[in-house]
Protein backbone atom coordinates (compact mmCIF):
# COMPACT_ATOMS: atom_id res chain seq x y z
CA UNK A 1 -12.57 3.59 44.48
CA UNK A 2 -9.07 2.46 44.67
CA UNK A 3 -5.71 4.89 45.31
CA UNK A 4 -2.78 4.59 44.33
CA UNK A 5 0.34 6.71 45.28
CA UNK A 6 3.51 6.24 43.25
CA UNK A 7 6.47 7.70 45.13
CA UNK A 8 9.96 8.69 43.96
CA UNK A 9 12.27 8.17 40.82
CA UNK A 10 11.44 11.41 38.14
CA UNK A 11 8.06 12.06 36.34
CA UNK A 12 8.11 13.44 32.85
CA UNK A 13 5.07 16.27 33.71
CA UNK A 14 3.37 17.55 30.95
CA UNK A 15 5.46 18.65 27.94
CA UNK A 16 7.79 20.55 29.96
CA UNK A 17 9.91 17.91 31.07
CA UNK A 18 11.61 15.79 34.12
CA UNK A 19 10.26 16.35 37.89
CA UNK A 20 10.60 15.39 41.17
CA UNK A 21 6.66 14.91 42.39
CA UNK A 22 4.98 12.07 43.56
CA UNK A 23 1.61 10.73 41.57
CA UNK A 24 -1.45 10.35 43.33
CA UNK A 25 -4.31 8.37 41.37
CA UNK A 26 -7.77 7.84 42.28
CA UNK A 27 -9.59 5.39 40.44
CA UNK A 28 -8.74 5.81 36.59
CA UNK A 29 -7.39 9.55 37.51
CA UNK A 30 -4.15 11.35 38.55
CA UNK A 31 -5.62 13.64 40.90
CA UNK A 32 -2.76 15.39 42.52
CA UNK A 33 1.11 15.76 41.55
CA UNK A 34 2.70 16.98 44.63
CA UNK A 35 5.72 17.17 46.81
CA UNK A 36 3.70 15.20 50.13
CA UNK A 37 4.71 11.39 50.89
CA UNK A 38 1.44 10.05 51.23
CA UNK A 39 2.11 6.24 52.29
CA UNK A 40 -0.88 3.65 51.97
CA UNK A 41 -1.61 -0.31 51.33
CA UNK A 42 -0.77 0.58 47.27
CA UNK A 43 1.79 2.69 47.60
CA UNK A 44 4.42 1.71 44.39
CA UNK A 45 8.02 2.83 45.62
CA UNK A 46 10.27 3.49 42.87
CA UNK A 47 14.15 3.44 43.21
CA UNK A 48 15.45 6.81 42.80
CA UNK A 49 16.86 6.82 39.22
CA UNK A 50 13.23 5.64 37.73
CA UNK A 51 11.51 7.48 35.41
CA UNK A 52 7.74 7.85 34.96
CA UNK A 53 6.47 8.79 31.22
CA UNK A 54 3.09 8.95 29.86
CA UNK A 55 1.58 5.36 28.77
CA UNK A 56 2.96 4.95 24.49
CA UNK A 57 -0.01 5.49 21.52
CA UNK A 58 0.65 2.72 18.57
CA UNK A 59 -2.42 4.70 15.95
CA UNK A 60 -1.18 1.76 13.55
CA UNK A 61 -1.75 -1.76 14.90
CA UNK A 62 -2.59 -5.35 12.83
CA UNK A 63 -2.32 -7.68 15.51
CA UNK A 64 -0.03 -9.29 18.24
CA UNK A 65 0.12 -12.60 19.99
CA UNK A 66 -1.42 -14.30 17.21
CA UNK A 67 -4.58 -12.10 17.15
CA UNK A 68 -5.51 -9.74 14.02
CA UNK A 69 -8.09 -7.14 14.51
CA UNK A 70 -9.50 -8.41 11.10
CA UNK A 71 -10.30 -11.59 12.75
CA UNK A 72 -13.51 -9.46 14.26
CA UNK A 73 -13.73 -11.61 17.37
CA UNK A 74 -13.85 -9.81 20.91
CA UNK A 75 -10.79 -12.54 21.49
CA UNK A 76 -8.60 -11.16 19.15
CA UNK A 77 -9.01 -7.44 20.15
CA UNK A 78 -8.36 -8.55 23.78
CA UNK A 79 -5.31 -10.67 23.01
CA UNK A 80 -3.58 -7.64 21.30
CA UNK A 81 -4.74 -5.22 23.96
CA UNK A 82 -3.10 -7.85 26.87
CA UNK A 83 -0.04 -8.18 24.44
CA UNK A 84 0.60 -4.45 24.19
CA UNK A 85 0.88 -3.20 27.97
CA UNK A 86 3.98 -5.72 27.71
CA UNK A 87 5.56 -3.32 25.81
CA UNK A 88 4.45 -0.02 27.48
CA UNK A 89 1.60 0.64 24.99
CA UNK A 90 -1.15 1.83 27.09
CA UNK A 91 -3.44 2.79 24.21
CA UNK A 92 -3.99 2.02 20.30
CA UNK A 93 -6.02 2.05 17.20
CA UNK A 94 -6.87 -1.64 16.07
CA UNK A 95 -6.19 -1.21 12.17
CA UNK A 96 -8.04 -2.71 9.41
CA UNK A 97 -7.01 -3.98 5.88
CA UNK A 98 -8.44 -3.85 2.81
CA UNK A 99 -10.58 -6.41 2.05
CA UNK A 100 -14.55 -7.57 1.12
CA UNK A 101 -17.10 -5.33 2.51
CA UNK A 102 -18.61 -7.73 4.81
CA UNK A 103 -15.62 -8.37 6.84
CA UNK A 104 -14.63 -4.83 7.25
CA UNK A 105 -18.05 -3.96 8.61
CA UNK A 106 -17.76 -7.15 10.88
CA UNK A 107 -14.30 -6.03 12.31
CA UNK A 108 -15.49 -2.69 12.78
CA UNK A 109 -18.82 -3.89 14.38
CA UNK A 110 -16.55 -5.72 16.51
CA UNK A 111 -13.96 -3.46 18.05
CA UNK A 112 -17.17 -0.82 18.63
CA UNK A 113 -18.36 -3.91 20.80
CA UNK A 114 -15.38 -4.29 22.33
CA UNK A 115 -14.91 -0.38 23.17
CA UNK A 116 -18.28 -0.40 24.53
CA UNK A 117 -18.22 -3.54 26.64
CA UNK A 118 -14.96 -4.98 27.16
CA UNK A 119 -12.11 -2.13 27.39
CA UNK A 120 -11.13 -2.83 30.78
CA UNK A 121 -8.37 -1.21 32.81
CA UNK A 122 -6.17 -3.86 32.67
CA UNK A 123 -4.98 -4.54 29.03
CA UNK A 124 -4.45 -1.24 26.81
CA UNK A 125 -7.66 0.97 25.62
CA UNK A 126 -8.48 0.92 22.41
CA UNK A 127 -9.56 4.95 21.62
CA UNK A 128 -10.52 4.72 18.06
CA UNK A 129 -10.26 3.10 14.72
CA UNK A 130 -7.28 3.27 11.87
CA UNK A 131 -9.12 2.29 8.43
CA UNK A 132 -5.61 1.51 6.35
CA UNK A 133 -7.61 1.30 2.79
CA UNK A 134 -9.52 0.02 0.90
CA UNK A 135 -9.22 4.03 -0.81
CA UNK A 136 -5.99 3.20 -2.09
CA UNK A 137 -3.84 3.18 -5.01
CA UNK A 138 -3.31 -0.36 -7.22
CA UNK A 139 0.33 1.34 -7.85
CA UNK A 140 1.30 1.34 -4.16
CA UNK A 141 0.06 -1.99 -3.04
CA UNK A 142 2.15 -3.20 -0.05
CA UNK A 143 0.52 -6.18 2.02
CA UNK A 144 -2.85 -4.72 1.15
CA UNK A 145 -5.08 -6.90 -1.27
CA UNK A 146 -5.47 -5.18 -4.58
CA UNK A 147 -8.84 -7.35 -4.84
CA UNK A 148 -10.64 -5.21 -2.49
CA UNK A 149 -9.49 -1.92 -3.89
CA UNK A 150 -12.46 1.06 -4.17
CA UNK A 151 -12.55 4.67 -5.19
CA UNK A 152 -13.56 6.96 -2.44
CA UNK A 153 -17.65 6.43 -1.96
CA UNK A 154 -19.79 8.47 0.70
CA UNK A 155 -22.51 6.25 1.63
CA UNK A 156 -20.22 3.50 1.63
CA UNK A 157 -17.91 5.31 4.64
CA UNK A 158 -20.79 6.78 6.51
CA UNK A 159 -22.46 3.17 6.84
CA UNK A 160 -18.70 2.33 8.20
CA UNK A 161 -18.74 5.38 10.65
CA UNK A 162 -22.40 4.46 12.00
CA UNK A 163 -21.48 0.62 12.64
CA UNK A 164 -17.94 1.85 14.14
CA UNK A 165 -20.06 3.67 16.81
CA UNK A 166 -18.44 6.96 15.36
CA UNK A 167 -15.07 5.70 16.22
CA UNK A 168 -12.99 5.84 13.03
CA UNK A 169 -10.49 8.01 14.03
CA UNK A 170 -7.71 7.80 10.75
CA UNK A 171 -8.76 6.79 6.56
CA UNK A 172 -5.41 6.11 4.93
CA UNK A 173 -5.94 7.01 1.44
CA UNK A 174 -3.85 7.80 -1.67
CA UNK A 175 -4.70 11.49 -2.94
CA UNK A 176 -4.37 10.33 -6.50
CA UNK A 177 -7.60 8.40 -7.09
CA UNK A 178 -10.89 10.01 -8.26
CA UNK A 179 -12.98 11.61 -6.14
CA UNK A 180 -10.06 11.96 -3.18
CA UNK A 181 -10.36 15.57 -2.72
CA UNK A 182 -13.63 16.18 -2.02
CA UNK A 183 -13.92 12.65 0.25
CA UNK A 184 -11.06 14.36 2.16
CA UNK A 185 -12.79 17.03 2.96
CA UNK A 186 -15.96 14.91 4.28
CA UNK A 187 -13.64 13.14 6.66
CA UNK A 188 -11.89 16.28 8.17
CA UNK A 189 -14.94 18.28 8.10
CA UNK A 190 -16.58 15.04 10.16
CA UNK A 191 -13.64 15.09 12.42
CA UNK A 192 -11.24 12.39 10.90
CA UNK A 193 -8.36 12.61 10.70
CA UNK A 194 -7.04 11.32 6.62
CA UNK A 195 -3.63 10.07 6.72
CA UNK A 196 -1.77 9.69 3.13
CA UNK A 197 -0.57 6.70 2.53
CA UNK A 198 -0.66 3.47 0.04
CA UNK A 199 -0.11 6.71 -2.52
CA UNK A 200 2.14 7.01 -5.55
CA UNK A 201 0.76 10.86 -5.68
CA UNK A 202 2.86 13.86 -7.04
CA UNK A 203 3.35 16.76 -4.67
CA UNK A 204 1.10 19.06 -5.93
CA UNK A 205 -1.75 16.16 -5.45
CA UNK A 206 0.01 16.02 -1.99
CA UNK A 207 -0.05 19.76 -1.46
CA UNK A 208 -4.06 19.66 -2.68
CA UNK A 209 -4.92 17.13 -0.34
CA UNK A 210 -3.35 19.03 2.80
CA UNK A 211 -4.94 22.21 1.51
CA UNK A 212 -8.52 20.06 1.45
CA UNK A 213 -7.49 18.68 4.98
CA UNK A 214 -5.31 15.47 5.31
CA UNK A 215 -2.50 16.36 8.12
CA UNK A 216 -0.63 12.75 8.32
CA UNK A 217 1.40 10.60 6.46
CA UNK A 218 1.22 6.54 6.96
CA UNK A 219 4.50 4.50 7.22
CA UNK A 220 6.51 7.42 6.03
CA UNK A 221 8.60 6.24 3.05
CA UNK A 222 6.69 2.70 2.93
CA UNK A 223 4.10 2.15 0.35
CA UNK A 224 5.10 5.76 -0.99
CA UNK A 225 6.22 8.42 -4.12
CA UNK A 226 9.85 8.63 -3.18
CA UNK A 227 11.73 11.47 -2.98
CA UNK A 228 13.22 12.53 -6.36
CA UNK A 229 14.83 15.68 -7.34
CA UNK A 230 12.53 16.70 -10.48
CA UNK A 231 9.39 15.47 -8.75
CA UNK A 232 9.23 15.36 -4.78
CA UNK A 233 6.86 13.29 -4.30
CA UNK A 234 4.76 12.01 -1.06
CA UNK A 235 8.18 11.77 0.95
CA UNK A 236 8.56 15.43 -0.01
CA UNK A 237 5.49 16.38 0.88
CA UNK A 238 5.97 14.72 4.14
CA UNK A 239 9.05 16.86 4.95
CA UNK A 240 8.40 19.76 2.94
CA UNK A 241 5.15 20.68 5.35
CA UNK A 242 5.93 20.28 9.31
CA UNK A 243 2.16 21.02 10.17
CA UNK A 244 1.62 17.50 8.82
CA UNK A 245 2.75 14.35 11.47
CA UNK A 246 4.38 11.30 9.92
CA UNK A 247 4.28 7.70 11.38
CA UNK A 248 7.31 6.06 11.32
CA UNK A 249 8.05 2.29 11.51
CA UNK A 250 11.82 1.98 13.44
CA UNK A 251 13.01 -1.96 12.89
CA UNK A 252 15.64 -1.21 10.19
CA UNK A 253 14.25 -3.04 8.22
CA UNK A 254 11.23 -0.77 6.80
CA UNK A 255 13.53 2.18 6.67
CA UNK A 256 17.15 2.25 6.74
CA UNK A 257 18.68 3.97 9.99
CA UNK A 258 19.76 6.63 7.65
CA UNK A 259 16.93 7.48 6.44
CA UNK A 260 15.10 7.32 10.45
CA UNK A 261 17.44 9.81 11.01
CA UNK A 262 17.11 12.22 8.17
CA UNK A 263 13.32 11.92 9.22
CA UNK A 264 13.86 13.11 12.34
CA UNK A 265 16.03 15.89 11.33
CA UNK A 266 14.00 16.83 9.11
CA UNK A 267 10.67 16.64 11.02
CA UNK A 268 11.46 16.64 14.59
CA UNK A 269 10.17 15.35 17.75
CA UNK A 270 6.62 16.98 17.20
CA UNK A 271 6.59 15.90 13.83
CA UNK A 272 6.64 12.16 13.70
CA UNK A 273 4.66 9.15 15.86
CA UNK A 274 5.85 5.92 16.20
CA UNK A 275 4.18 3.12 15.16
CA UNK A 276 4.48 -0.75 14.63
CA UNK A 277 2.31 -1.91 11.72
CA UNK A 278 2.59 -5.25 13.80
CA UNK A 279 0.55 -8.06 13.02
CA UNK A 280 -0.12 -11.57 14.52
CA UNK A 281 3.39 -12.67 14.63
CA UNK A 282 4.69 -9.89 17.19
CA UNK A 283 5.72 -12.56 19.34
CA UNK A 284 5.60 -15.40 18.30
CA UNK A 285 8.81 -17.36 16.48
CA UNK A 286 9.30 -17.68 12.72
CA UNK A 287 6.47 -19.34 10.42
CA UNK A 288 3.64 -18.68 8.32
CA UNK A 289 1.26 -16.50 8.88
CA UNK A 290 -2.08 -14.97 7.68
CA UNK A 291 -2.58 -10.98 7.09
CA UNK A 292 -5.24 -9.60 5.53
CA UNK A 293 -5.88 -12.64 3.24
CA UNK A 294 -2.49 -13.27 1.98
CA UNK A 295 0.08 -15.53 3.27
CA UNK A 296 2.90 -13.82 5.33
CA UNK A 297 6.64 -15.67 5.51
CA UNK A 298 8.32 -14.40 9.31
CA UNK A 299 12.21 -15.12 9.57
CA UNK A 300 14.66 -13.62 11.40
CA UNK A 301 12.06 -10.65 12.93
CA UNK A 302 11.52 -10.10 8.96
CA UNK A 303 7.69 -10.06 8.08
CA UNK A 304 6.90 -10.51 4.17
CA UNK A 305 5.00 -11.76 1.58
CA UNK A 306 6.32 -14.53 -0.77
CA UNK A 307 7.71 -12.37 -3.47
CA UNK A 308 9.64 -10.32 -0.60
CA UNK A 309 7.03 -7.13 -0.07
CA UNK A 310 7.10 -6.14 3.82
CA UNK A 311 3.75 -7.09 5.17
CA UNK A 312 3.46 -5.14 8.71
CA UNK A 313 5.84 -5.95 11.46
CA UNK A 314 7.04 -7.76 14.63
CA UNK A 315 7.86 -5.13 16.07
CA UNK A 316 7.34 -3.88 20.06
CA UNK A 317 6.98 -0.23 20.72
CA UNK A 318 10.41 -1.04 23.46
CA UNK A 319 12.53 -2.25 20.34
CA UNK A 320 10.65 0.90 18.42
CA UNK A 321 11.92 3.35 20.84
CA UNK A 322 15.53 1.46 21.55
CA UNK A 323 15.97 2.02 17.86
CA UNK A 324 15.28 5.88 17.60
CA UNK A 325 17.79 6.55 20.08
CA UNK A 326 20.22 4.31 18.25
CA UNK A 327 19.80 5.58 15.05
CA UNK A 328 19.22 9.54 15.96
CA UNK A 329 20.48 11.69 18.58
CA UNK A 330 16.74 11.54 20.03
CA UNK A 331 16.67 11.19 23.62
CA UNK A 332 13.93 9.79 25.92
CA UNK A 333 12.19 13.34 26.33
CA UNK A 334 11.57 13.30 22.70
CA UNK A 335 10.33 9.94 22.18
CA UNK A 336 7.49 11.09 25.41
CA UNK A 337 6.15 13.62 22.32
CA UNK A 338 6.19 10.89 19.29
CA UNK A 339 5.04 8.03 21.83
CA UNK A 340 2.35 10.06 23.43
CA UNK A 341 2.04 13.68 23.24
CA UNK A 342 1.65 13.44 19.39
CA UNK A 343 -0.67 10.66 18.49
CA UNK A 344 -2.59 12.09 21.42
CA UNK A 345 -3.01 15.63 20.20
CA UNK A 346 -3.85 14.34 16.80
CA UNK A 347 -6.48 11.07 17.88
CA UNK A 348 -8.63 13.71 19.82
CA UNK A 349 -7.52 12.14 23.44
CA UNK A 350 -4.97 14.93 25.19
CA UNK A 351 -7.81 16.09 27.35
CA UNK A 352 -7.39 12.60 29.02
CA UNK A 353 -4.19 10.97 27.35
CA UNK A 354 -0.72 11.27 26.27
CA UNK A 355 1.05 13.84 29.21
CA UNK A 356 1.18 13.36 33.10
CA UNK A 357 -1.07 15.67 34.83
CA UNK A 358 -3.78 16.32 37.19
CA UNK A 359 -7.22 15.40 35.75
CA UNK A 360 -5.97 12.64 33.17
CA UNK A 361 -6.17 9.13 33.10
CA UNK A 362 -3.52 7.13 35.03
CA UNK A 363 -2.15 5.57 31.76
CA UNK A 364 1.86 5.57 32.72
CA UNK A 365 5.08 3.64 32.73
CA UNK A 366 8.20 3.08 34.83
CA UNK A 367 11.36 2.98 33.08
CA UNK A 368 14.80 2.02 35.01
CA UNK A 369 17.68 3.66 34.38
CA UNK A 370 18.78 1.86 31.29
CA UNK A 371 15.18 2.52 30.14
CA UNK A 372 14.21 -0.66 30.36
CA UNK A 373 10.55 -1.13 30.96
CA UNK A 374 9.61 -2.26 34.85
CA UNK A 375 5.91 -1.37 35.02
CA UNK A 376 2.63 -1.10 32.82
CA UNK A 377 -0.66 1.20 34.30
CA UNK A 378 -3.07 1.51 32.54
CA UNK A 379 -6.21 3.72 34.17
CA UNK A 380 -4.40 3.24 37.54
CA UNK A 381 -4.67 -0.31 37.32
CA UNK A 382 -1.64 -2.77 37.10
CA UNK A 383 -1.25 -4.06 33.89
CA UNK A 384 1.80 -5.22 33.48
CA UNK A 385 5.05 -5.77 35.74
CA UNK A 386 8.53 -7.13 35.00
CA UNK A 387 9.68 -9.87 37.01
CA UNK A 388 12.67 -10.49 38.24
């Protein structure tokens, strides 16, 4: 079993805060957060205005590097997972699209093959599934396909679960369509968590569906009711009820800075997680591009679909977090909670994820003084490191 001591700088412990402790890991573990210099053959010194956080959550990934996870090949959940440790994301949720039956059973078939057999400590884990449709509305399309549309069917999801190993950890699904309430309440009461999104719902549909059990909002103010003054809408909902978390996409281009800040405001640092939405074109240059079946135009970091609809991002979690501070008067101790402590809490990992402490896995990142990232571990393992 390998060791690892990681010695000086400041460690973000737990949710309390900034401390100076040295990390001891054993194997995939932290096993000790102490005050002792314990010097050995992997011992990672860190200069002394280094910070150590908790390794960043995206729960809303398409692809990276050229890789979708709706390509269903062990390849393409690998390349993302590689591709993501570049940017401090330690863990994520490969996210599907709507589309046919068949090939969402064969990506989800897939990633459970990859979570069983090929999550290896040195690329980020994968720790569940997002299912972004096909329960959606036709009103609030986005980049989805309205082809592969459906109303809200039982046996239909619980073959899904069974060939996802039990791993579908987030339905998006608009609150609107037929049937919504009581499929909500089969997801929550088997443990998933239903996120509302792709939804042109009123509030009080909002307000039924967090009374039957959804607690998250997708893309907050993409794909969405706005906010309106006679009629509040799923942006009200989002901000009118704080138990709820909202994923937030922060390249200023999905939401104005404006309106990033009025989010935060308005929800908090325990409120919101950040996300990407990237897919295969996170980095990579400008050109055409595939995502879920429809042809996707990339220029200038801008993502869309020929008649100018945002289809996902190119986003890094870095830019992502270099953003919220720009746009808000966040500061790096709240971006630990909607990087890590949040998505966390609500994917069902914070007994091993998302805060530094004894007993969870080594998934952590060095940041220098201007925050820029210097070092990827993932499961005490070395996954990425900037060069100099």
């Amino acid at each position: 079993m390998s060791t690892h001591s990681i010695v000086g700088g400041r460690v973000f412990v737990g949710e309390s805060g900034f401390q100076q402790l040295n990390i001891h890991i054993e194997g995939e573990q932290i096993t000790d957060l102490t005050n002792d210099f314990r010097d050995n053959s992997s011992t990672i010194k860190l200069d002394d205005d280094d910070i150590v956080l908790p390794g960043r959550i995206d729960g809303h990934i398409h692809g990276a590097a050229g890789f979708d996870v709706m390509d269903a090949t062990i390849e393409a959940i690998e390349g993302i997972a590689s591709a993501l440790v570049k940017e401090g994301t330690t863990s994520f949720l490969p996210t599907t699209m709507t589309a046919g039956q068949e090939k969402i059973e064969n990506a989800l078939q897939t990633i459970n093959d990859y979570q069983q057999f090929h999550n290896n400590r040195e690329k980020a884990e994968v720790i569940g599934i997002h299912l972004e449709g096909p329960f959606i509305s036709t009103n609030k399309i986005g980049a989805q396909n309205p082809k592969y549309i459906q109303m809200p069917n039982f046996e239909l999801f619980q073959k899904w679960y069974q060939i996802s190993g039990s791993n579908i950890k987030v339905v998006t699904l608009a609150p609107e369509i037929k049937g919504a309430t009581s499929f909500i309440k089969h997801l929550t009461k088997n443990g998933v968590v239903v996120s509302i999104g792709h939804s042109n719902a009123t509030y009080a549909q909002v307000k039924a569906a967090l009374s039957a059990g959804a607690s998250q909002f997708t893309h907050l103010y993409n794909a969405m009711r706005p906010l309106h003054h006679r009629e509040p809408g799923v942006v009200g909902g989002a901000f009118l009820n704080q138990d709820a978390l909202a994923e937030l996409i922060v390249d200023g281009l999905h939401c104005a800075p404006e309106m990033v800040k009025l989010a935060f405001d308005i929800k908090g640092k325990q409120g919101l997680m950040l996300i990407t939405d990237a897919m295969r074109a996170k980095c990579l240059g400008n050109g055409t591009y595939e995502l879920g079946g429809l042809e996707v135009y990339v220029q200038e970091g801008k993502a869309t679909l020929k008649d100018g609809t945002l289809a996902g991002s190119i986003l890094t979690m870095q830019d992502a977090c270099w953003n919220m501070m720009n746009y808000t008067n966040a500061n790096i101790d709240d971006l630990v909670f909607m990087n890590s402590i949040n998505p966390a809490k609500q994917y069902g990992v914070y007994n091993r994820k998302g805060s530094i402490n004894i007993g969870k896995d080594a998934d952590l990142i060095i940041l220098d003084s201007n925050y820029e990232l210097k070092m990827t571990i993932c499961r005490g393992e070395i996954a990425y490191e900037k060069r100099c």
